[in-house]
PDB file of N, CA and C in Angstrom:
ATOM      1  N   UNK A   1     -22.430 -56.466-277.317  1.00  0.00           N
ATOM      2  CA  UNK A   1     -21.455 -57.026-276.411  1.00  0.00           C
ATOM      3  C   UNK A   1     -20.061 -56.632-276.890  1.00  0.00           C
ATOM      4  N   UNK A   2     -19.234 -56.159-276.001  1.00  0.00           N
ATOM      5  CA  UNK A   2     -17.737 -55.377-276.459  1.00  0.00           C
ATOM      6  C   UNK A   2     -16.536 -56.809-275.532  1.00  0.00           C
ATOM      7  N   UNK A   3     -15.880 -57.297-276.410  1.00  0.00           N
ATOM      8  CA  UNK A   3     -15.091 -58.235-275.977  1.00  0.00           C
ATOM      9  C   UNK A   3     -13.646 -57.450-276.094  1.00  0.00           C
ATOM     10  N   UNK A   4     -12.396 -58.093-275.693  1.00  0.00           N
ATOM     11  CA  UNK A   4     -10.797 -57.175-275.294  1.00  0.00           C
ATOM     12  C   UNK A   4     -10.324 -58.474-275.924  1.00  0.00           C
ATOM     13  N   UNK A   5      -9.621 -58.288-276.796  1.00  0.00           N
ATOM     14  CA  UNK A   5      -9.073 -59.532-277.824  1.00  0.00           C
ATOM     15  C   UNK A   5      -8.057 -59.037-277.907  1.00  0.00           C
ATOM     16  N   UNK A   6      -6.467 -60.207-277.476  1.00  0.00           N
ATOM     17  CA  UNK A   6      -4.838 -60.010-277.520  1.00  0.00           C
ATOM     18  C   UNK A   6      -5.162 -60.886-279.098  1.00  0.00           C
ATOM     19  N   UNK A   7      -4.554 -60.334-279.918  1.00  0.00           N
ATOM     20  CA  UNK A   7      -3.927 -61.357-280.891  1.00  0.00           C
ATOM     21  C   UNK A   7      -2.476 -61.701-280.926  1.00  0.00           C
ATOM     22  N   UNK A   8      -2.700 -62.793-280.969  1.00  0.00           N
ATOM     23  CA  UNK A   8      -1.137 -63.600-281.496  1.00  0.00           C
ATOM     24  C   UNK A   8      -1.553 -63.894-283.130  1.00  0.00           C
ATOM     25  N   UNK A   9      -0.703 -63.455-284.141  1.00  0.00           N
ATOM     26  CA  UNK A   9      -0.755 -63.417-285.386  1.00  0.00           C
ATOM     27  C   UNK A   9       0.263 -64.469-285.934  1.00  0.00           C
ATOM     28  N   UNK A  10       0.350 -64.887-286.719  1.00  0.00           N
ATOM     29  CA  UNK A  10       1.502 -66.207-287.384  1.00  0.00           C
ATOM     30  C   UNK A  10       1.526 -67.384-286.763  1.00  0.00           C
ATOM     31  N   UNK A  11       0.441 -68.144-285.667  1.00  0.00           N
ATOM     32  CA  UNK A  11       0.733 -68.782-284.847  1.00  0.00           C
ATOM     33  C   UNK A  11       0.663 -70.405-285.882  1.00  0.00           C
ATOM     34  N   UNK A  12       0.787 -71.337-285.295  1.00  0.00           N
ATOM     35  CA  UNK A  12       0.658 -72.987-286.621  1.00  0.00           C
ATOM     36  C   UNK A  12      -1.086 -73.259-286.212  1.00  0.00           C
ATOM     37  N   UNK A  13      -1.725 -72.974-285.263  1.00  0.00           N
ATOM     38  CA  UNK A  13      -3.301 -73.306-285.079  1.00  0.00           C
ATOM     39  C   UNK A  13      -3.901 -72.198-284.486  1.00  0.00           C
ATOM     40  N   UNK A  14      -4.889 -72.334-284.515  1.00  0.00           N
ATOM     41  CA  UNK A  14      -6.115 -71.181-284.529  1.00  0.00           C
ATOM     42  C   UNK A  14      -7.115 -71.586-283.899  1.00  0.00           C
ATOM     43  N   UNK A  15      -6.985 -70.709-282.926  1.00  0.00           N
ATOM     44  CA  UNK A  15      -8.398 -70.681-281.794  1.00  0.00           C
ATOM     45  C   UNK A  15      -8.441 -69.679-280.852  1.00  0.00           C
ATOM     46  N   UNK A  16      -9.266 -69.903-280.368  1.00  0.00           N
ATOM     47  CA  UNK A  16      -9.809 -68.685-279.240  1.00  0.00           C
ATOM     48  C   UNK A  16      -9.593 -69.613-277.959  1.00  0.00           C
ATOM     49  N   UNK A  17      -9.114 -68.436-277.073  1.00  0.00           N
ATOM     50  CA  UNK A  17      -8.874 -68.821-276.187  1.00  0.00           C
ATOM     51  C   UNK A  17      -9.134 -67.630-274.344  1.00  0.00           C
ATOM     52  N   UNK A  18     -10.774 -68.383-273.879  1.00  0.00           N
ATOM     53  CA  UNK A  18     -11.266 -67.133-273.201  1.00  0.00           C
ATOM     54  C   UNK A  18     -10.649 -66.835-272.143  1.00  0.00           C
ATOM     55  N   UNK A  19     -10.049 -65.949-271.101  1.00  0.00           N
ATOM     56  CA  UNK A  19      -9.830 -65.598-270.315  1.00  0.00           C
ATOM     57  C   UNK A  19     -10.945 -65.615-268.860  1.00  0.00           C
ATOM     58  N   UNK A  20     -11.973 -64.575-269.931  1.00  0.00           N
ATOM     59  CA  UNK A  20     -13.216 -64.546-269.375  1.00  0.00           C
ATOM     60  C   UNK A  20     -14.212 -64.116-269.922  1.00  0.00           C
ATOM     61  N   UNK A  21     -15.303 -63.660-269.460  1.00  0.00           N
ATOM     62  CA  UNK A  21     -16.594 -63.372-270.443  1.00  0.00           C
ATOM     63  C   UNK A  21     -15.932 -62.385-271.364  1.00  0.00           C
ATOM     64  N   UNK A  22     -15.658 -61.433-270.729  1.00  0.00           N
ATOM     65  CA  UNK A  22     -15.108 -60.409-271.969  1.00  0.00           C
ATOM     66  C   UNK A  22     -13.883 -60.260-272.799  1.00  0.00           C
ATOM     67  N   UNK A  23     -12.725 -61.155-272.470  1.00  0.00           N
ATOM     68  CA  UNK A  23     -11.582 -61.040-272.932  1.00  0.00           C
ATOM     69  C   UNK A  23     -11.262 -62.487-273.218  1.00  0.00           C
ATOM     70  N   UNK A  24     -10.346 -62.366-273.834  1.00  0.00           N
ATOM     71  CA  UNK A  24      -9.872 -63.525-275.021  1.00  0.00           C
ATOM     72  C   UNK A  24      -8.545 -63.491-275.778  1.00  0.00           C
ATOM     73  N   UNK A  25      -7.647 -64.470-275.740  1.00  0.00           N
ATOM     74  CA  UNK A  25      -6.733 -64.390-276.819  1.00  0.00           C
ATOM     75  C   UNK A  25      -7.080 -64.916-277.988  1.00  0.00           C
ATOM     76  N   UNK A  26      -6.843 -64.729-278.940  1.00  0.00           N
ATOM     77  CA  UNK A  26      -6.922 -65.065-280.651  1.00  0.00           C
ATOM     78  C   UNK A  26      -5.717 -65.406-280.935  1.00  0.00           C
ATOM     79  N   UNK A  27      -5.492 -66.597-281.458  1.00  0.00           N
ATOM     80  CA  UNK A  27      -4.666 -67.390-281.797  1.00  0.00           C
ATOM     81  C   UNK A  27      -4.820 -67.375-283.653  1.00  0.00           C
ATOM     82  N   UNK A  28      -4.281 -66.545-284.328  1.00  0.00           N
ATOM     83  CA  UNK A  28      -4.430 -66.914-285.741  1.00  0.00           C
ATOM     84  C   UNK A  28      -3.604 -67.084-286.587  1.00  0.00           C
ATOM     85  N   UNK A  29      -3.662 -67.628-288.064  1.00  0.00           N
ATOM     86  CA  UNK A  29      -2.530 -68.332-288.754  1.00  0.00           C
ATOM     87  C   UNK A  29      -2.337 -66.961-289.892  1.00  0.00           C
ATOM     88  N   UNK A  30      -2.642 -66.144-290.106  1.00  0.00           N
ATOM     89  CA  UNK A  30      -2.226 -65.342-290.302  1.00  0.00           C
ATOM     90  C   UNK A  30      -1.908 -63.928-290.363  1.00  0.00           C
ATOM     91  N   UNK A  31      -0.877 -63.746-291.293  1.00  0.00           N
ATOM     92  CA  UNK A  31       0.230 -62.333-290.845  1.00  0.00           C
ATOM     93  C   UNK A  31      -0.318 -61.416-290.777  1.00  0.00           C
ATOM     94  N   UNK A  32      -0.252 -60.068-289.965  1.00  0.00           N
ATOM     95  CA  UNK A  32      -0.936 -58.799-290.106  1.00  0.00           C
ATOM     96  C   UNK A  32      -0.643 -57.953-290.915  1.00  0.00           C
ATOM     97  N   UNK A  33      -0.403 -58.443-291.795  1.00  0.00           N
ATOM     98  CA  UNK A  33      -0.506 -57.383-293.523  1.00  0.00           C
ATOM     99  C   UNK A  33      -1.887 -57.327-294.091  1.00  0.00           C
ATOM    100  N   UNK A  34      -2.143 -56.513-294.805  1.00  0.00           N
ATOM    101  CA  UNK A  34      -3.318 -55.862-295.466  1.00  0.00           C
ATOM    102  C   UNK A  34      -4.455 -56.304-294.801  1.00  0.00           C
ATOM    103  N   UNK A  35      -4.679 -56.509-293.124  1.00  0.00           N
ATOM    104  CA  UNK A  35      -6.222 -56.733-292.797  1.00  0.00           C
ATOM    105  C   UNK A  35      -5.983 -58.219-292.952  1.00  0.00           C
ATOM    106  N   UNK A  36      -5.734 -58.871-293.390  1.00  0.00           N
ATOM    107  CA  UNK A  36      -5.892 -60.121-293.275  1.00  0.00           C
ATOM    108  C   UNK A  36      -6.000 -61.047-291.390  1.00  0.00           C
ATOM    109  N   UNK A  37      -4.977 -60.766-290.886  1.00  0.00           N
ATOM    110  CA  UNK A  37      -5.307 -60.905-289.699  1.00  0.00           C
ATOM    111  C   UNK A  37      -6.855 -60.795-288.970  1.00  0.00           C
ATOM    112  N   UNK A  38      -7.099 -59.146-289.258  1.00  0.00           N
ATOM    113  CA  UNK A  38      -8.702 -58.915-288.978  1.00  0.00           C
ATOM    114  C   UNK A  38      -9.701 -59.767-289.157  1.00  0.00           C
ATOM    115  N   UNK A  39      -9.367 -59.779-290.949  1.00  0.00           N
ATOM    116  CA  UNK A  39     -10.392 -60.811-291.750  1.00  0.00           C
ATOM    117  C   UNK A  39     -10.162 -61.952-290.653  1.00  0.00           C
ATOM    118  N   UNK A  40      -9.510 -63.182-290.569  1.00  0.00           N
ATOM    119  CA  UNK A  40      -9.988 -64.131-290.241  1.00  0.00           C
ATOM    120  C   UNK A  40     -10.098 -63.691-288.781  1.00  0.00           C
ATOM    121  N   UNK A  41      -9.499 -63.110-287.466  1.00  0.00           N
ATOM    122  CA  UNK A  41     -10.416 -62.596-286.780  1.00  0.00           C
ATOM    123  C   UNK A  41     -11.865 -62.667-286.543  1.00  0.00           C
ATOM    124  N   UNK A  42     -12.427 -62.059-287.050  1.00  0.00           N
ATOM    125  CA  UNK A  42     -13.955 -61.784-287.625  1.00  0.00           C
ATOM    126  C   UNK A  42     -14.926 -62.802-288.215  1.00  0.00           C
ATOM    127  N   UNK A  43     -13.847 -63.780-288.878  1.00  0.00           N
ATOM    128  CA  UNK A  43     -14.152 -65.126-289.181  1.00  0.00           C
ATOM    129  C   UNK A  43     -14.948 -65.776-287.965  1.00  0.00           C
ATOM    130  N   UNK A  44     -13.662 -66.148-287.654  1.00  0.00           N
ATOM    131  CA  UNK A  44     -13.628 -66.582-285.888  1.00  0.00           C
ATOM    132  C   UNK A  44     -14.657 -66.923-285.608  1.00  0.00           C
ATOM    133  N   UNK A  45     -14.485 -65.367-285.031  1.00  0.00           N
ATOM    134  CA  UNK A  45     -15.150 -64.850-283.958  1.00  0.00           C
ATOM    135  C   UNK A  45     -16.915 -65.200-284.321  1.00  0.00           C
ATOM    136  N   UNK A  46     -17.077 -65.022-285.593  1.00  0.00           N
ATOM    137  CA  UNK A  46     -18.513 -65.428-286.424  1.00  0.00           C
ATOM    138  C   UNK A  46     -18.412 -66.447-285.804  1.00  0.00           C
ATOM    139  N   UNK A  47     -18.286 -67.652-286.326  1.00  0.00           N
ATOM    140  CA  UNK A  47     -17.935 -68.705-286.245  1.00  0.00           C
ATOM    141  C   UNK A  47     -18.625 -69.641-284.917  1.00  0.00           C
ATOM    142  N   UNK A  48     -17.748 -68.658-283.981  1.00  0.00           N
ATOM    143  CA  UNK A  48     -18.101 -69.238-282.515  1.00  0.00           C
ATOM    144  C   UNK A  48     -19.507 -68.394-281.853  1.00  0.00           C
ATOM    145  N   UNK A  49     -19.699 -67.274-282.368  1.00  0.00           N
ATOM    146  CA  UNK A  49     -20.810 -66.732-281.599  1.00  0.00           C
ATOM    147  C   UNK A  49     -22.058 -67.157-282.161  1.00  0.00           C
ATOM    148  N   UNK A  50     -21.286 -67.882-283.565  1.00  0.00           N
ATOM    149  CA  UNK A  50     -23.139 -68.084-284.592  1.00  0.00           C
ATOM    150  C   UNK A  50     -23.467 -66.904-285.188  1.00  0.00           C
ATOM    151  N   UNK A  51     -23.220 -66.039-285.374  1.00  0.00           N
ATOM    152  CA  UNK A  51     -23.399 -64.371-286.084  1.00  0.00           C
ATOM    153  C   UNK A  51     -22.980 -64.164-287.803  1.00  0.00           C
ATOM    154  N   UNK A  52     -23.630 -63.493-288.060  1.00  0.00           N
ATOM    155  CA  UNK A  52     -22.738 -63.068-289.557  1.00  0.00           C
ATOM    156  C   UNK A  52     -22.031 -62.474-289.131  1.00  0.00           C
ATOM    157  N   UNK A  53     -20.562 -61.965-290.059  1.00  0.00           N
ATOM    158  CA  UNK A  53     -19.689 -61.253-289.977  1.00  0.00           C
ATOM    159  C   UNK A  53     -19.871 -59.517-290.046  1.00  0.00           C
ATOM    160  N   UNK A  54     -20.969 -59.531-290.597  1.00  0.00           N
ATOM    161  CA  UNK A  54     -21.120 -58.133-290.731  1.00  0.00           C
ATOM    162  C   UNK A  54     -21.775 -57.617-289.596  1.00  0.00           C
ATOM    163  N   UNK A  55     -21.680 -58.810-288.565  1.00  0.00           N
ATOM    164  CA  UNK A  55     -22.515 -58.170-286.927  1.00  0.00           C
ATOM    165  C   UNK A  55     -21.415 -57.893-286.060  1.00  0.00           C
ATOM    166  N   UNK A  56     -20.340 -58.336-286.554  1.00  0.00           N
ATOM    167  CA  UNK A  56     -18.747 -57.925-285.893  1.00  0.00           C
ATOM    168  C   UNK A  56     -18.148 -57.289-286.597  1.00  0.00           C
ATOM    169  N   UNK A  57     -17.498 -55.697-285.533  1.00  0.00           N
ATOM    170  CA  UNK A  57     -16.984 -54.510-286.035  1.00  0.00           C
ATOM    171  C   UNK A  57     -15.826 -54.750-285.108  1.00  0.00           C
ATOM    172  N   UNK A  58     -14.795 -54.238-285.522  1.00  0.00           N
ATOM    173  CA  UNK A  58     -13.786 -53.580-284.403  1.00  0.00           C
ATOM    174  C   UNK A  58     -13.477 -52.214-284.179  1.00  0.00           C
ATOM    175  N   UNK A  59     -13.808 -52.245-282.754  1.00  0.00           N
ATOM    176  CA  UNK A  59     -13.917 -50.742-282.616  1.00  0.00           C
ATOM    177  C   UNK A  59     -12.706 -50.065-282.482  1.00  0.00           C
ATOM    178  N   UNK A  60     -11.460 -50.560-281.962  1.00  0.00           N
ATOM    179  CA  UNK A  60     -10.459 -49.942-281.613  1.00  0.00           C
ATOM    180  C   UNK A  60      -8.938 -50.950-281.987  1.00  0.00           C
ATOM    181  N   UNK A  61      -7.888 -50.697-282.315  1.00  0.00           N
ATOM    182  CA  UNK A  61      -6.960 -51.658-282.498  1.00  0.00           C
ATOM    183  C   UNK A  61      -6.642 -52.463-283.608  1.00  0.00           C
ATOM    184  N   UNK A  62      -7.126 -51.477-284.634  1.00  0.00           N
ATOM    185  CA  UNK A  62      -6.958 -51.853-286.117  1.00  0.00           C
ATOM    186  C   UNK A  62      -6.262 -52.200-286.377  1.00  0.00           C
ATOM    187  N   UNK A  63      -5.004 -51.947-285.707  1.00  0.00           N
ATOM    188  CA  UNK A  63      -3.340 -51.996-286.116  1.00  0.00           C
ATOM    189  C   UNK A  63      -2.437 -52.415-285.044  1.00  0.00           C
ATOM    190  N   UNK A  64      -3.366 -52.772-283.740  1.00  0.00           N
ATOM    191  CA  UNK A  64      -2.690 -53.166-282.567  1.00  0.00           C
ATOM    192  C   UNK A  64      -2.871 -54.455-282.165  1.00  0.00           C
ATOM    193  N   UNK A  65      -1.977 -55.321-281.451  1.00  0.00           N
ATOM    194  CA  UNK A  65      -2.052 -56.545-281.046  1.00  0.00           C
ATOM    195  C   UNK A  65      -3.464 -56.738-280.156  1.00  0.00           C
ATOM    196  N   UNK A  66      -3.822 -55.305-279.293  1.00  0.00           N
ATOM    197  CA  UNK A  66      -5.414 -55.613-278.717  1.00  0.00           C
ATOM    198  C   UNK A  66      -6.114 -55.053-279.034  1.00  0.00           C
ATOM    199  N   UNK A  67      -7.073 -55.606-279.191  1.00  0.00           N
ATOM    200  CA  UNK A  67      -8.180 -55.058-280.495  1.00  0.00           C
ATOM    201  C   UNK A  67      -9.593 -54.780-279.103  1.00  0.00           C
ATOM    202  N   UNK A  68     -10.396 -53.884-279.402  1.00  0.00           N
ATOM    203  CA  UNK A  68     -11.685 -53.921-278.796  1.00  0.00           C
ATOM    204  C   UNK A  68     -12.867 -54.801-279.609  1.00  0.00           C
ATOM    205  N   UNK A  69     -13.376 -55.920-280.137  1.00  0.00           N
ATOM    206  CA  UNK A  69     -14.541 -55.762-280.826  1.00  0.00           C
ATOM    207  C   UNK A  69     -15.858 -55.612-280.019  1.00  0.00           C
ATOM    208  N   UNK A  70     -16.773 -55.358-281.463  1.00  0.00           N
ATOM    209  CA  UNK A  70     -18.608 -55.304-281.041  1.00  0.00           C
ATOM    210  C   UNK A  70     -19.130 -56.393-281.766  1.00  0.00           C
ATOM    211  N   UNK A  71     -19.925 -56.997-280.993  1.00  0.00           N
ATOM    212  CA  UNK A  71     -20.550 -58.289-281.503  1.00  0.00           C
ATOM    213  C   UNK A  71     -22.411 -57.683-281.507  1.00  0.00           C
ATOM    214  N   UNK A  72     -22.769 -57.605-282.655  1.00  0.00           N
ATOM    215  CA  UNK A  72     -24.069 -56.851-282.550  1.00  0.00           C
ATOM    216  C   UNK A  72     -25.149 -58.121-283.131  1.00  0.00           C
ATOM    217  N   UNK A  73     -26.408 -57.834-282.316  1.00  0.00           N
ATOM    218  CA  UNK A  73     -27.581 -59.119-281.987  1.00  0.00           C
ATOM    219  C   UNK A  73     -27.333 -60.106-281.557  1.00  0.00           C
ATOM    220  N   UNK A  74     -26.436 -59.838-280.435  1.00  0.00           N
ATOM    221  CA  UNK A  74     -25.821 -61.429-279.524  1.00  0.00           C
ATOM    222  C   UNK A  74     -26.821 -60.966-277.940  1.00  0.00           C
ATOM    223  N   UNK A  75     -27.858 -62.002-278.058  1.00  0.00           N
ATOM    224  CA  UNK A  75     -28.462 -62.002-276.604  1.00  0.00           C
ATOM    225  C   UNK A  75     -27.531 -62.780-275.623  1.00  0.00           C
TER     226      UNK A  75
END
């Protein structure tokens, strides 16, 4: 499953917030220096789908406010 994720980075709370099945804003508490952003990202995103982290990749937007991810063994 390929979701379209806006991040807002530095925000005071953290959550997801769906648009629709496939897209989503990310609301996270922290800064986009060294991946950290990503990291909890990925957190998240675990988090809410029930997945390990290592079943969420990002495919595109490493370095951009919209990120593509893959959520892999999500029926």
């Amino acid at each position: 499953m390929k979701i379209v994720i806006k991040v807002k980075a530095n925000q005071k709370t953290q959550g997801l917030e769906f648009t629709s099945e496939k897209e989503c804003i990310a609301k996270l508490k922290s800064l986009p220096i060294k991946g950290k952003a990503n990291q909890e990202l990925v957190g998240l995103l675990s988090k809410h789908y029930g997945v390990p982290k290592k079943d969420i990749q990002i495919i595109s937007g490493n370095v951009s406010n919209i990120k593509i991810v893959e959520i892999s063994h999500l029926d």
